[in-house]
N, C-alpha and C. Protein backbone atom coordinates (compact mmCIF):
# COMPACT_ATOMS: atom_id res chain seq x y z
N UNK A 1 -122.53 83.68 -7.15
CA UNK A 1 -122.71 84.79 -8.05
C UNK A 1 -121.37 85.42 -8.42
N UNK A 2 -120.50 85.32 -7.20
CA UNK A 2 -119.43 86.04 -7.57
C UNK A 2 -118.65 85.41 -9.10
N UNK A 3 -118.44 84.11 -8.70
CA UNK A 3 -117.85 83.56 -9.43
C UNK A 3 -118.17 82.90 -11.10
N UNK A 4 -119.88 83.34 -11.23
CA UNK A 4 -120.14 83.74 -12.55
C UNK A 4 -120.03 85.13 -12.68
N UNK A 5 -119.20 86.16 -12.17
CA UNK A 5 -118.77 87.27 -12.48
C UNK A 5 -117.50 87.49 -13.19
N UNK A 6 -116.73 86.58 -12.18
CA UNK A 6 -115.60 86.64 -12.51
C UNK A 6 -115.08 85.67 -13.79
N UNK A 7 -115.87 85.02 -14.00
CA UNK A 7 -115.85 84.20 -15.42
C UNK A 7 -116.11 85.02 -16.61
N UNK A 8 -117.11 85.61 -16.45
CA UNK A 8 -117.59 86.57 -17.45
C UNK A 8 -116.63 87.22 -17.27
N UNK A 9 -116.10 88.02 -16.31
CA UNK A 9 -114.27 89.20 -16.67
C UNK A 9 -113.40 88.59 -17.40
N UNK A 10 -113.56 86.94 -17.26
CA UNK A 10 -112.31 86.59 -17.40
C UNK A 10 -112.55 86.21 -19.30
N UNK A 11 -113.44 86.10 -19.80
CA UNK A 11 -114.18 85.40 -21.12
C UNK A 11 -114.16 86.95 -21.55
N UNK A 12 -114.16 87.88 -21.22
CA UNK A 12 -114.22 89.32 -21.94
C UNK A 12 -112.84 89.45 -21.99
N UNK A 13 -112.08 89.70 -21.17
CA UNK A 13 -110.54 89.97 -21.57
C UNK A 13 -109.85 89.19 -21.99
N UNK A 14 -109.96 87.84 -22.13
CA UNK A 14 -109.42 87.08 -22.80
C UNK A 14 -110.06 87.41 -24.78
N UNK A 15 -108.97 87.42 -25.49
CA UNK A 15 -108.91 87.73 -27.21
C UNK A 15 -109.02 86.83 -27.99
N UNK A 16 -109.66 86.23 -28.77
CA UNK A 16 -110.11 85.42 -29.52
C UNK A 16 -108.49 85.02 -30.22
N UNK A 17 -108.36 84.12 -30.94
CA UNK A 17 -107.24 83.27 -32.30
C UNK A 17 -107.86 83.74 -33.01
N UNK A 18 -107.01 84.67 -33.91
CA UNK A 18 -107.23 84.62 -35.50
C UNK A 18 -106.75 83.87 -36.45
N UNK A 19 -106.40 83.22 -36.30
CA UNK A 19 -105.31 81.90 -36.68
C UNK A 19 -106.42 81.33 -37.85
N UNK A 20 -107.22 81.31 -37.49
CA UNK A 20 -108.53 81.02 -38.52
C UNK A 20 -108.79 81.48 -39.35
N UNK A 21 -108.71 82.53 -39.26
CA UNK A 21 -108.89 83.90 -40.39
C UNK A 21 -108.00 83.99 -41.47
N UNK A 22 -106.46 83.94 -40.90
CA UNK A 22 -105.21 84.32 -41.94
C UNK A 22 -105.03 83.25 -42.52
N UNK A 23 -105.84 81.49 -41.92
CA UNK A 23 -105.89 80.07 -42.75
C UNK A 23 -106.40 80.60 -43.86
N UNK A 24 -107.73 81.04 -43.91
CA UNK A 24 -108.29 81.41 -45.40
C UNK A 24 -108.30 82.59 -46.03
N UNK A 25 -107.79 83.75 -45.41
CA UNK A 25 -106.85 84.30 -46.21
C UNK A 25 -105.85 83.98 -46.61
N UNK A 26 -104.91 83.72 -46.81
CA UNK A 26 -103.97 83.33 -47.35
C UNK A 26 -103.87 82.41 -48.73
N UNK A 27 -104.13 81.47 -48.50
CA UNK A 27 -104.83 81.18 -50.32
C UNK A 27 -105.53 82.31 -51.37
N UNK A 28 -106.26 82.77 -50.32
CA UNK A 28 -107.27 83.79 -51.65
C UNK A 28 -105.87 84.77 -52.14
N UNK A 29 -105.38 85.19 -51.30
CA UNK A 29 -104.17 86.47 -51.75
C UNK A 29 -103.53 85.44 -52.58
N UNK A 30 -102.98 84.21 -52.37
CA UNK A 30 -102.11 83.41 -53.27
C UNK A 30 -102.89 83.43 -55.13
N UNK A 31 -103.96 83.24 -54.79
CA UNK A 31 -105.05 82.92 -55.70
C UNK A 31 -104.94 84.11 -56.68
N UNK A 32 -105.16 85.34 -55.89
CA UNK A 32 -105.60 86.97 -56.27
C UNK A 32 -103.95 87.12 -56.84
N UNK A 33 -102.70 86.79 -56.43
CA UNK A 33 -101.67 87.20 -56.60
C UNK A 33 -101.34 86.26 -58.40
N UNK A 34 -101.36 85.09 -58.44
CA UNK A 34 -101.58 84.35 -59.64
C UNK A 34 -102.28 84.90 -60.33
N UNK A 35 -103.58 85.13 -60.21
CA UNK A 35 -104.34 85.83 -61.45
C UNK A 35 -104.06 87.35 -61.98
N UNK A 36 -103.27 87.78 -61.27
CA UNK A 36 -102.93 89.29 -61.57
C UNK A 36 -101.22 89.32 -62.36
N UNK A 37 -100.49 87.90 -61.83
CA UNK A 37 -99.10 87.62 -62.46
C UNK A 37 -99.72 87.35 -63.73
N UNK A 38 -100.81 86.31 -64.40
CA UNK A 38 -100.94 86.12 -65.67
C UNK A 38 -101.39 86.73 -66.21
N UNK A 39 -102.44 87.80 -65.61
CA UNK A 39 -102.72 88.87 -66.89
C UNK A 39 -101.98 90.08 -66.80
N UNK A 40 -100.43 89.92 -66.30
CA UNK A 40 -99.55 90.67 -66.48
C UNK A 40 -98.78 90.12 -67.65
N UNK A 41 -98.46 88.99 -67.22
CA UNK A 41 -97.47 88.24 -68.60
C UNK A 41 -98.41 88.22 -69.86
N UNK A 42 -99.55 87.64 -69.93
CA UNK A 42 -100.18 88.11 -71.20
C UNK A 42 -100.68 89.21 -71.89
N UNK A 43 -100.46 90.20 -70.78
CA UNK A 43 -100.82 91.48 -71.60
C UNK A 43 -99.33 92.48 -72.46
N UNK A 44 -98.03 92.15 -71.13
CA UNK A 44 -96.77 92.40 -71.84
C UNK A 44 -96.65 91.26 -72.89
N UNK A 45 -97.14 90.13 -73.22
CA UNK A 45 -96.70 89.73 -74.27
C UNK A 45 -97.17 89.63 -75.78
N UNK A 46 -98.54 90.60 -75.29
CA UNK A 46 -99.25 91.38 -76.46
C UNK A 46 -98.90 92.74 -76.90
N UNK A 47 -98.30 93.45 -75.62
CA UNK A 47 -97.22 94.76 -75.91
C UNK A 47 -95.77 94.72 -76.81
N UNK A 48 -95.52 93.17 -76.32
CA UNK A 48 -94.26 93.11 -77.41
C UNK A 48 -94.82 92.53 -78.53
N UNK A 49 -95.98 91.55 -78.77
CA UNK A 49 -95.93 91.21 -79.95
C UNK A 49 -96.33 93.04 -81.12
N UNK A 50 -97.34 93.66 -80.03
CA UNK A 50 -97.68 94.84 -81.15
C UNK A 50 -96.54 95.98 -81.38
N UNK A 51 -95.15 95.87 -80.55
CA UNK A 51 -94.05 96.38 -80.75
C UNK A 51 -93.23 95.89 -82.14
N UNK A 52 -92.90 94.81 -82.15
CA UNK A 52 -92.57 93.75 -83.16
C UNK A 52 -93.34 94.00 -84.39
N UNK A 53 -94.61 94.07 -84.20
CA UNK A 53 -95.40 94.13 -85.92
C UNK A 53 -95.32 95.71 -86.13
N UNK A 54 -95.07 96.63 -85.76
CA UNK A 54 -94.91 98.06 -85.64
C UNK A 54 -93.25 98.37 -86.36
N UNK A 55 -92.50 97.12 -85.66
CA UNK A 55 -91.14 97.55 -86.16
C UNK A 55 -91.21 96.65 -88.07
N UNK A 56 -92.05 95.96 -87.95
CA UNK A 56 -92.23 94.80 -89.53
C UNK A 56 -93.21 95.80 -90.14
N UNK A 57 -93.95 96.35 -89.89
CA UNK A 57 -94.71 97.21 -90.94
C UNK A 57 -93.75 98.43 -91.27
N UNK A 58 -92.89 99.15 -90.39
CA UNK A 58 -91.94 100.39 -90.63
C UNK A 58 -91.03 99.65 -91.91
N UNK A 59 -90.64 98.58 -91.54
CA UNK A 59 -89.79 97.59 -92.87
C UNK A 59 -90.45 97.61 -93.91
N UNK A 60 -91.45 97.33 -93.68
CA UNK A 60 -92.15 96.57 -95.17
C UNK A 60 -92.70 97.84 -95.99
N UNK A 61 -93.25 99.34 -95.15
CA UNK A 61 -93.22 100.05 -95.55
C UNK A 61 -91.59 100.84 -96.60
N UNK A 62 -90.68 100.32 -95.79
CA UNK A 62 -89.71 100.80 -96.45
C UNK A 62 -89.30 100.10 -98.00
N UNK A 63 -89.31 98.88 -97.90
CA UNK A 63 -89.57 97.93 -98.77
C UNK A 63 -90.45 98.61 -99.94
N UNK A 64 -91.87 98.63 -99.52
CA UNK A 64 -92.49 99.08 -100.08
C UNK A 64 -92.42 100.64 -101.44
N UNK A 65 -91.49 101.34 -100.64
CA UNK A 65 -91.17 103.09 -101.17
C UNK A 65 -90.00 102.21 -102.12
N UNK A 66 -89.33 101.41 -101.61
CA UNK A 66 -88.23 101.04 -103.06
C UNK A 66 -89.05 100.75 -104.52
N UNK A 67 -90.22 100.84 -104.39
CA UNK A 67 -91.52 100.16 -105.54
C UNK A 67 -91.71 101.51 -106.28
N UNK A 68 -90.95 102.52 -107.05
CA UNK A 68 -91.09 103.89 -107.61
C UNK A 68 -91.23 103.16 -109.31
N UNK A 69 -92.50 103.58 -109.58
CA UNK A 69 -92.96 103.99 -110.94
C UNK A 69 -91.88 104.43 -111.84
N UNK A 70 -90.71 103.95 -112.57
CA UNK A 70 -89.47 104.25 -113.27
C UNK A 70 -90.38 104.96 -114.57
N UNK A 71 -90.95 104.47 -115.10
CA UNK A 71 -91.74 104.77 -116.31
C UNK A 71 -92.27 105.56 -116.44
N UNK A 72 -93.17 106.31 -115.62
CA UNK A 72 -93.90 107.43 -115.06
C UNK A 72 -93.14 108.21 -114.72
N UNK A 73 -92.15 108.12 -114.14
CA UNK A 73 -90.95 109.32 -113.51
C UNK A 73 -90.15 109.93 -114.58
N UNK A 74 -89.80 108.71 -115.75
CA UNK A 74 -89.02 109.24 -116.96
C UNK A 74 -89.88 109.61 -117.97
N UNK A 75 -91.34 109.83 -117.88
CA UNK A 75 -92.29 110.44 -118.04
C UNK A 75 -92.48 111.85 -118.09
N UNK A 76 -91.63 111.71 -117.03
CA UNK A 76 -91.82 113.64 -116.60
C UNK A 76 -92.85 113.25 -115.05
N UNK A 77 -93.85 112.47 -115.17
CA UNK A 77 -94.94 112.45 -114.39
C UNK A 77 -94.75 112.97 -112.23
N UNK A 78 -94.94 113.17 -111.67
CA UNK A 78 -94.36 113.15 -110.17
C UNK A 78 -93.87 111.49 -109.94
N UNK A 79 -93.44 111.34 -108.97
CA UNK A 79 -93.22 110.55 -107.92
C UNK A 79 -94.37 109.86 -107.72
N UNK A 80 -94.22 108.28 -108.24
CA UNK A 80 -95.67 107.59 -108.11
C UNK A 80 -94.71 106.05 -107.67
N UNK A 81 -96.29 105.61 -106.76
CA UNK A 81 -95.27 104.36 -106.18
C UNK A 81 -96.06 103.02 -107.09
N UNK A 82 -95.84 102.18 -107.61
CA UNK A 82 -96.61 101.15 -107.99
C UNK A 82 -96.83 99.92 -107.05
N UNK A 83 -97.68 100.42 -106.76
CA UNK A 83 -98.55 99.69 -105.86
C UNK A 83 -98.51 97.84 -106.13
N UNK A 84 -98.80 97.65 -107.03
CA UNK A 84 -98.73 96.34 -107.56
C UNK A 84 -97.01 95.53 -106.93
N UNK A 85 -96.31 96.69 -107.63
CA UNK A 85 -94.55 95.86 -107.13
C UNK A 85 -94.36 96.13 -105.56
N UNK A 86 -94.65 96.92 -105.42
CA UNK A 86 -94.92 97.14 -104.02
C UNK A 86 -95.05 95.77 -102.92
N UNK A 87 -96.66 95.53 -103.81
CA UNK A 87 -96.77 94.26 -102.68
C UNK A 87 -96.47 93.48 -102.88
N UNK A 88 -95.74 93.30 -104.54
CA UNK A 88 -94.69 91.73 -104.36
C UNK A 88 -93.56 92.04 -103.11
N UNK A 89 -93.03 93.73 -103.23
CA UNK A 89 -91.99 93.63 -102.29
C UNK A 89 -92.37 93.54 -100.51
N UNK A 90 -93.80 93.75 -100.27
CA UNK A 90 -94.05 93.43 -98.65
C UNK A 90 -94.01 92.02 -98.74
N UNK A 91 -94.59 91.07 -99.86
CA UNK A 91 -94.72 89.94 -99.31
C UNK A 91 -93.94 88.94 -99.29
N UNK A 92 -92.67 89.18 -100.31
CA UNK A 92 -90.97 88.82 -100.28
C UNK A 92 -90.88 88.82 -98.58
N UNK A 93 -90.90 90.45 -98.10
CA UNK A 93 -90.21 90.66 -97.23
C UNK A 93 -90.74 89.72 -96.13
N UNK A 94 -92.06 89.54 -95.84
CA UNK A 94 -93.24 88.60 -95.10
C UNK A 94 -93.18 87.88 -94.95
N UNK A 95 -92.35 87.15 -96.22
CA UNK A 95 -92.63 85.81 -96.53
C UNK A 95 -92.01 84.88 -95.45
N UNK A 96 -92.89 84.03 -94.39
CA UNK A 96 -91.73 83.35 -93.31
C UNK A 96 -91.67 83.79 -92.08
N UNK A 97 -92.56 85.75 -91.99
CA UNK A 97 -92.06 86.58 -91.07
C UNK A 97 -92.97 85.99 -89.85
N UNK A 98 -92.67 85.81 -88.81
CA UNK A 98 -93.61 85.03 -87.70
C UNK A 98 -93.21 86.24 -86.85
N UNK A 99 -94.01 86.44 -85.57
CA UNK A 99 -93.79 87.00 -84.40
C UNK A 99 -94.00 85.95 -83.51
N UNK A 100 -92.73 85.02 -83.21
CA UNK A 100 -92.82 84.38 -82.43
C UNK A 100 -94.18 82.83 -83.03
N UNK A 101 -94.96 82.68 -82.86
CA UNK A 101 -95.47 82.11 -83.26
C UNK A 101 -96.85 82.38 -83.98
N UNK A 102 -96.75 83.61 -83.95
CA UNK A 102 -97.94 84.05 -84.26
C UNK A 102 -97.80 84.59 -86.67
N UNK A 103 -98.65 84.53 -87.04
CA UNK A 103 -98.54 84.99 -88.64
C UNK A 103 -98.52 86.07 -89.02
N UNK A 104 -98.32 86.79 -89.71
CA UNK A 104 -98.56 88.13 -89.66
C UNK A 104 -99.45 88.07 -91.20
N UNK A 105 -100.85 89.20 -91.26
CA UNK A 105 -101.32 89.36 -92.34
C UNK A 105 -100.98 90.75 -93.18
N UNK A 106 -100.94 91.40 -94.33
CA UNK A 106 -101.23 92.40 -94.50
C UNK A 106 -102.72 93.14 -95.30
N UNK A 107 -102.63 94.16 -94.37
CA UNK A 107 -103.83 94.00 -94.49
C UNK A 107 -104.44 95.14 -95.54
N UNK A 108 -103.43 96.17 -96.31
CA UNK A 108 -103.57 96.69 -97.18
C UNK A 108 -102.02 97.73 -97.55
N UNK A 109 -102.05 98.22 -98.39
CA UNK A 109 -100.92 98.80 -99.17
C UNK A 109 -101.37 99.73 -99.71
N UNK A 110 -101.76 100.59 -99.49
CA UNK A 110 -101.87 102.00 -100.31
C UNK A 110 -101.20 103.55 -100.32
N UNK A 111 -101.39 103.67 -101.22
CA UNK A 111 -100.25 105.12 -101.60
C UNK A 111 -101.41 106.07 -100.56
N UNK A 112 -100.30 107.13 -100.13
CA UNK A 112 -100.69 108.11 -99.36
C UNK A 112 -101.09 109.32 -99.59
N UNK A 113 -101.18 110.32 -99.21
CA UNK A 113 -101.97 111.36 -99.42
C UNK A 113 -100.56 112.20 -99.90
N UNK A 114 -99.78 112.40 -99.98
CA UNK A 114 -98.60 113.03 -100.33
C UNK A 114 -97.93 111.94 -101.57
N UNK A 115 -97.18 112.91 -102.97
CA UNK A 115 -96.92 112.04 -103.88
C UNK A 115 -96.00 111.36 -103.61
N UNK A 116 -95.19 109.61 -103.77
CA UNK A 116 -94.67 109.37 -103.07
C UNK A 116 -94.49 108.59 -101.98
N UNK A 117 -95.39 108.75 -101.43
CA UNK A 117 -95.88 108.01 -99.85
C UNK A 117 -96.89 106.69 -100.13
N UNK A 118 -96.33 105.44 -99.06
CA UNK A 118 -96.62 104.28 -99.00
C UNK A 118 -97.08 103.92 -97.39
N UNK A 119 -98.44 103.41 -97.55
CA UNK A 119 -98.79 103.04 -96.32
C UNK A 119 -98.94 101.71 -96.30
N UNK A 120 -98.05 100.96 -95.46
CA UNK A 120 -98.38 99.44 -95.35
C UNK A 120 -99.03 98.82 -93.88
N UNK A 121 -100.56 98.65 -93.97
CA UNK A 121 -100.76 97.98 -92.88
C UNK A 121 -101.17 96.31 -92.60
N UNK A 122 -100.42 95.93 -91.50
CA UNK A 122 -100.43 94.90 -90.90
C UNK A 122 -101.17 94.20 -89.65
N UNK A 123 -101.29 93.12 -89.45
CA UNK A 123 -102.26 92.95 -88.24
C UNK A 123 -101.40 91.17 -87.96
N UNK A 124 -102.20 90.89 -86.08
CA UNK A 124 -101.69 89.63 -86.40
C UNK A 124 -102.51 89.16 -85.17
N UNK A 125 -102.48 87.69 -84.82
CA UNK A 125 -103.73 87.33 -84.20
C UNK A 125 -102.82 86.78 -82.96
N UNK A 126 -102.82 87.31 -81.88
CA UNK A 126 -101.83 87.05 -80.86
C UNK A 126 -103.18 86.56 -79.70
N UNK A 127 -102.10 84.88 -79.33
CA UNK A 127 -103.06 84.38 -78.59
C UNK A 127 -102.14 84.45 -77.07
N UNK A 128 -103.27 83.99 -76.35
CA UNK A 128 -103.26 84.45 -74.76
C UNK A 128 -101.93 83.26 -74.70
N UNK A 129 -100.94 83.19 -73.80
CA UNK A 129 -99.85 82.40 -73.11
C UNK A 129 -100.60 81.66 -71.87
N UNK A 130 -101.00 82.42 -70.87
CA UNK A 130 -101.29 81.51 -70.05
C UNK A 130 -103.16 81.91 -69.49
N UNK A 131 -103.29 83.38 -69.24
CA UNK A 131 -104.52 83.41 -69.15
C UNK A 131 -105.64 82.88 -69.89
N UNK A 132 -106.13 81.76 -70.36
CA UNK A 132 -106.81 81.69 -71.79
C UNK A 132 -108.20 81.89 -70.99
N UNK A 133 -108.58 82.09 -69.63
CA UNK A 133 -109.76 82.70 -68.76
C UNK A 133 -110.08 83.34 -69.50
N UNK A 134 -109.25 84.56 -69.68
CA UNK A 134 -109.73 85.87 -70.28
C UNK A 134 -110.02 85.98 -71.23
N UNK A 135 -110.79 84.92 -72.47
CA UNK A 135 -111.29 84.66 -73.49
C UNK A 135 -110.11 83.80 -74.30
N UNK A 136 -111.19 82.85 -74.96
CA UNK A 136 -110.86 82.07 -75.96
C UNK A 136 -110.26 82.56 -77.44
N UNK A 137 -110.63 84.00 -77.51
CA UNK A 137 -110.41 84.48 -79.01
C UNK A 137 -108.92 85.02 -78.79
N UNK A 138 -107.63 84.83 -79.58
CA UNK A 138 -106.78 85.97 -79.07
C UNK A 138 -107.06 87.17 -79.74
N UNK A 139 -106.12 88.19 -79.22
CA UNK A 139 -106.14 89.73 -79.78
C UNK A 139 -105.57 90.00 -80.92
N UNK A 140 -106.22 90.99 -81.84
CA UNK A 140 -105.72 91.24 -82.79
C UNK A 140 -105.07 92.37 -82.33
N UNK A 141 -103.80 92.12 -83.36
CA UNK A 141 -102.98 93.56 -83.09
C UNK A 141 -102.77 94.09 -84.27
N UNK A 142 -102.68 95.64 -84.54
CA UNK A 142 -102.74 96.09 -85.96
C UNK A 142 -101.39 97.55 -85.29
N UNK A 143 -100.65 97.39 -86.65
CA UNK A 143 -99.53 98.19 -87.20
C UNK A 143 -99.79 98.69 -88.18
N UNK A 144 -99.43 100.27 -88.51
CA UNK A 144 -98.96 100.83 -89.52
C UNK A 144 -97.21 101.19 -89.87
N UNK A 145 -97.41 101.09 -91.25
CA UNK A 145 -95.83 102.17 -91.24
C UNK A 145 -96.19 102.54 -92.58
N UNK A 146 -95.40 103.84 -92.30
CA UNK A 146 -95.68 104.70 -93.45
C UNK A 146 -94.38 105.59 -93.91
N UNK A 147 -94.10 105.27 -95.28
CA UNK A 147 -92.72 105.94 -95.37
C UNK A 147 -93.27 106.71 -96.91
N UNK A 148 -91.71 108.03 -97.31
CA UNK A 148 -92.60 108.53 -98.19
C UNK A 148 -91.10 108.70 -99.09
N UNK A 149 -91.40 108.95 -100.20
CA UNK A 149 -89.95 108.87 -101.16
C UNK A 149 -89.63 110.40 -101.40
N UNK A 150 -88.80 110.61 -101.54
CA UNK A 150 -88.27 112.45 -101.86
C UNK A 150 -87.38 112.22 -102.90
């Protein structure tokens, strides 16, 4: 009796190997650590692409305000932008303009609520780099710029 006593003391104070445990942990964190690096890189590389079309719409808007109604102005009339030359001049400026690999569309040109003022907006279809998990469709990203003539 004694000595199934002392077995049992000895099977209680003795501590199990976890050695087993940190085997399959360790992949999953590897696993968990990868999937959190790529939808880091693909989400900063949707931050820069919508940085980039933000700085091409502020352009094209500017572009755009060089488009002043001469005819109308020596008119007497206010400050009018012609819309029409306008978007020959966004799409000169466009013409070729890639973000990286992505196209850029525009997606309208209209005069603003102040006489003068040109709103040019843009959009562009930015696809995933490495996560493509996280859906098949890429993101659209949309820019304004808006400049106004004095």
């Amino acid at each position: 009796m004694r000595s199934l006593a002392m077995k049992l003391a000895a099977r209680v104070g003795r501590r199990r190997s976890d050695v087993g445990t940190a085997l399959l942990l360790y992949p999953a964190g590897v696993l968990v650590l990868l999937l959190f690096g790529a939808m880091a890189l693909d989400l900063s590389h949707v931050r820069n692409e919508r940085t980039e079309l933000s700085n091409l719409a502020r352009s094209a808007a500017d572009d755009a305000a060089a488009a002043i109604d001469v005819g109308r102005l020596r008119a007497g009339d206010p400050l009018v932008i012609d819309l029409a030359l306008a978007r020959r001049f966004v799409d000169a400026d466009l013409t070729g303009a890639h973000l990286g690999a992505v196209r850029v569309h525009v997606d309208s040109i209209v005069a603003g609520t102040t006489p003068g003022t040109v709103v040019v907006e843009l959009s562009a279809s930015v696809p995933h780099i490495i996560a493509t998990w996280m859906g098949d469709q890429p993101l659209r990203v949309r820019a304004t710029g808006r400049r106004t003539v004095t």
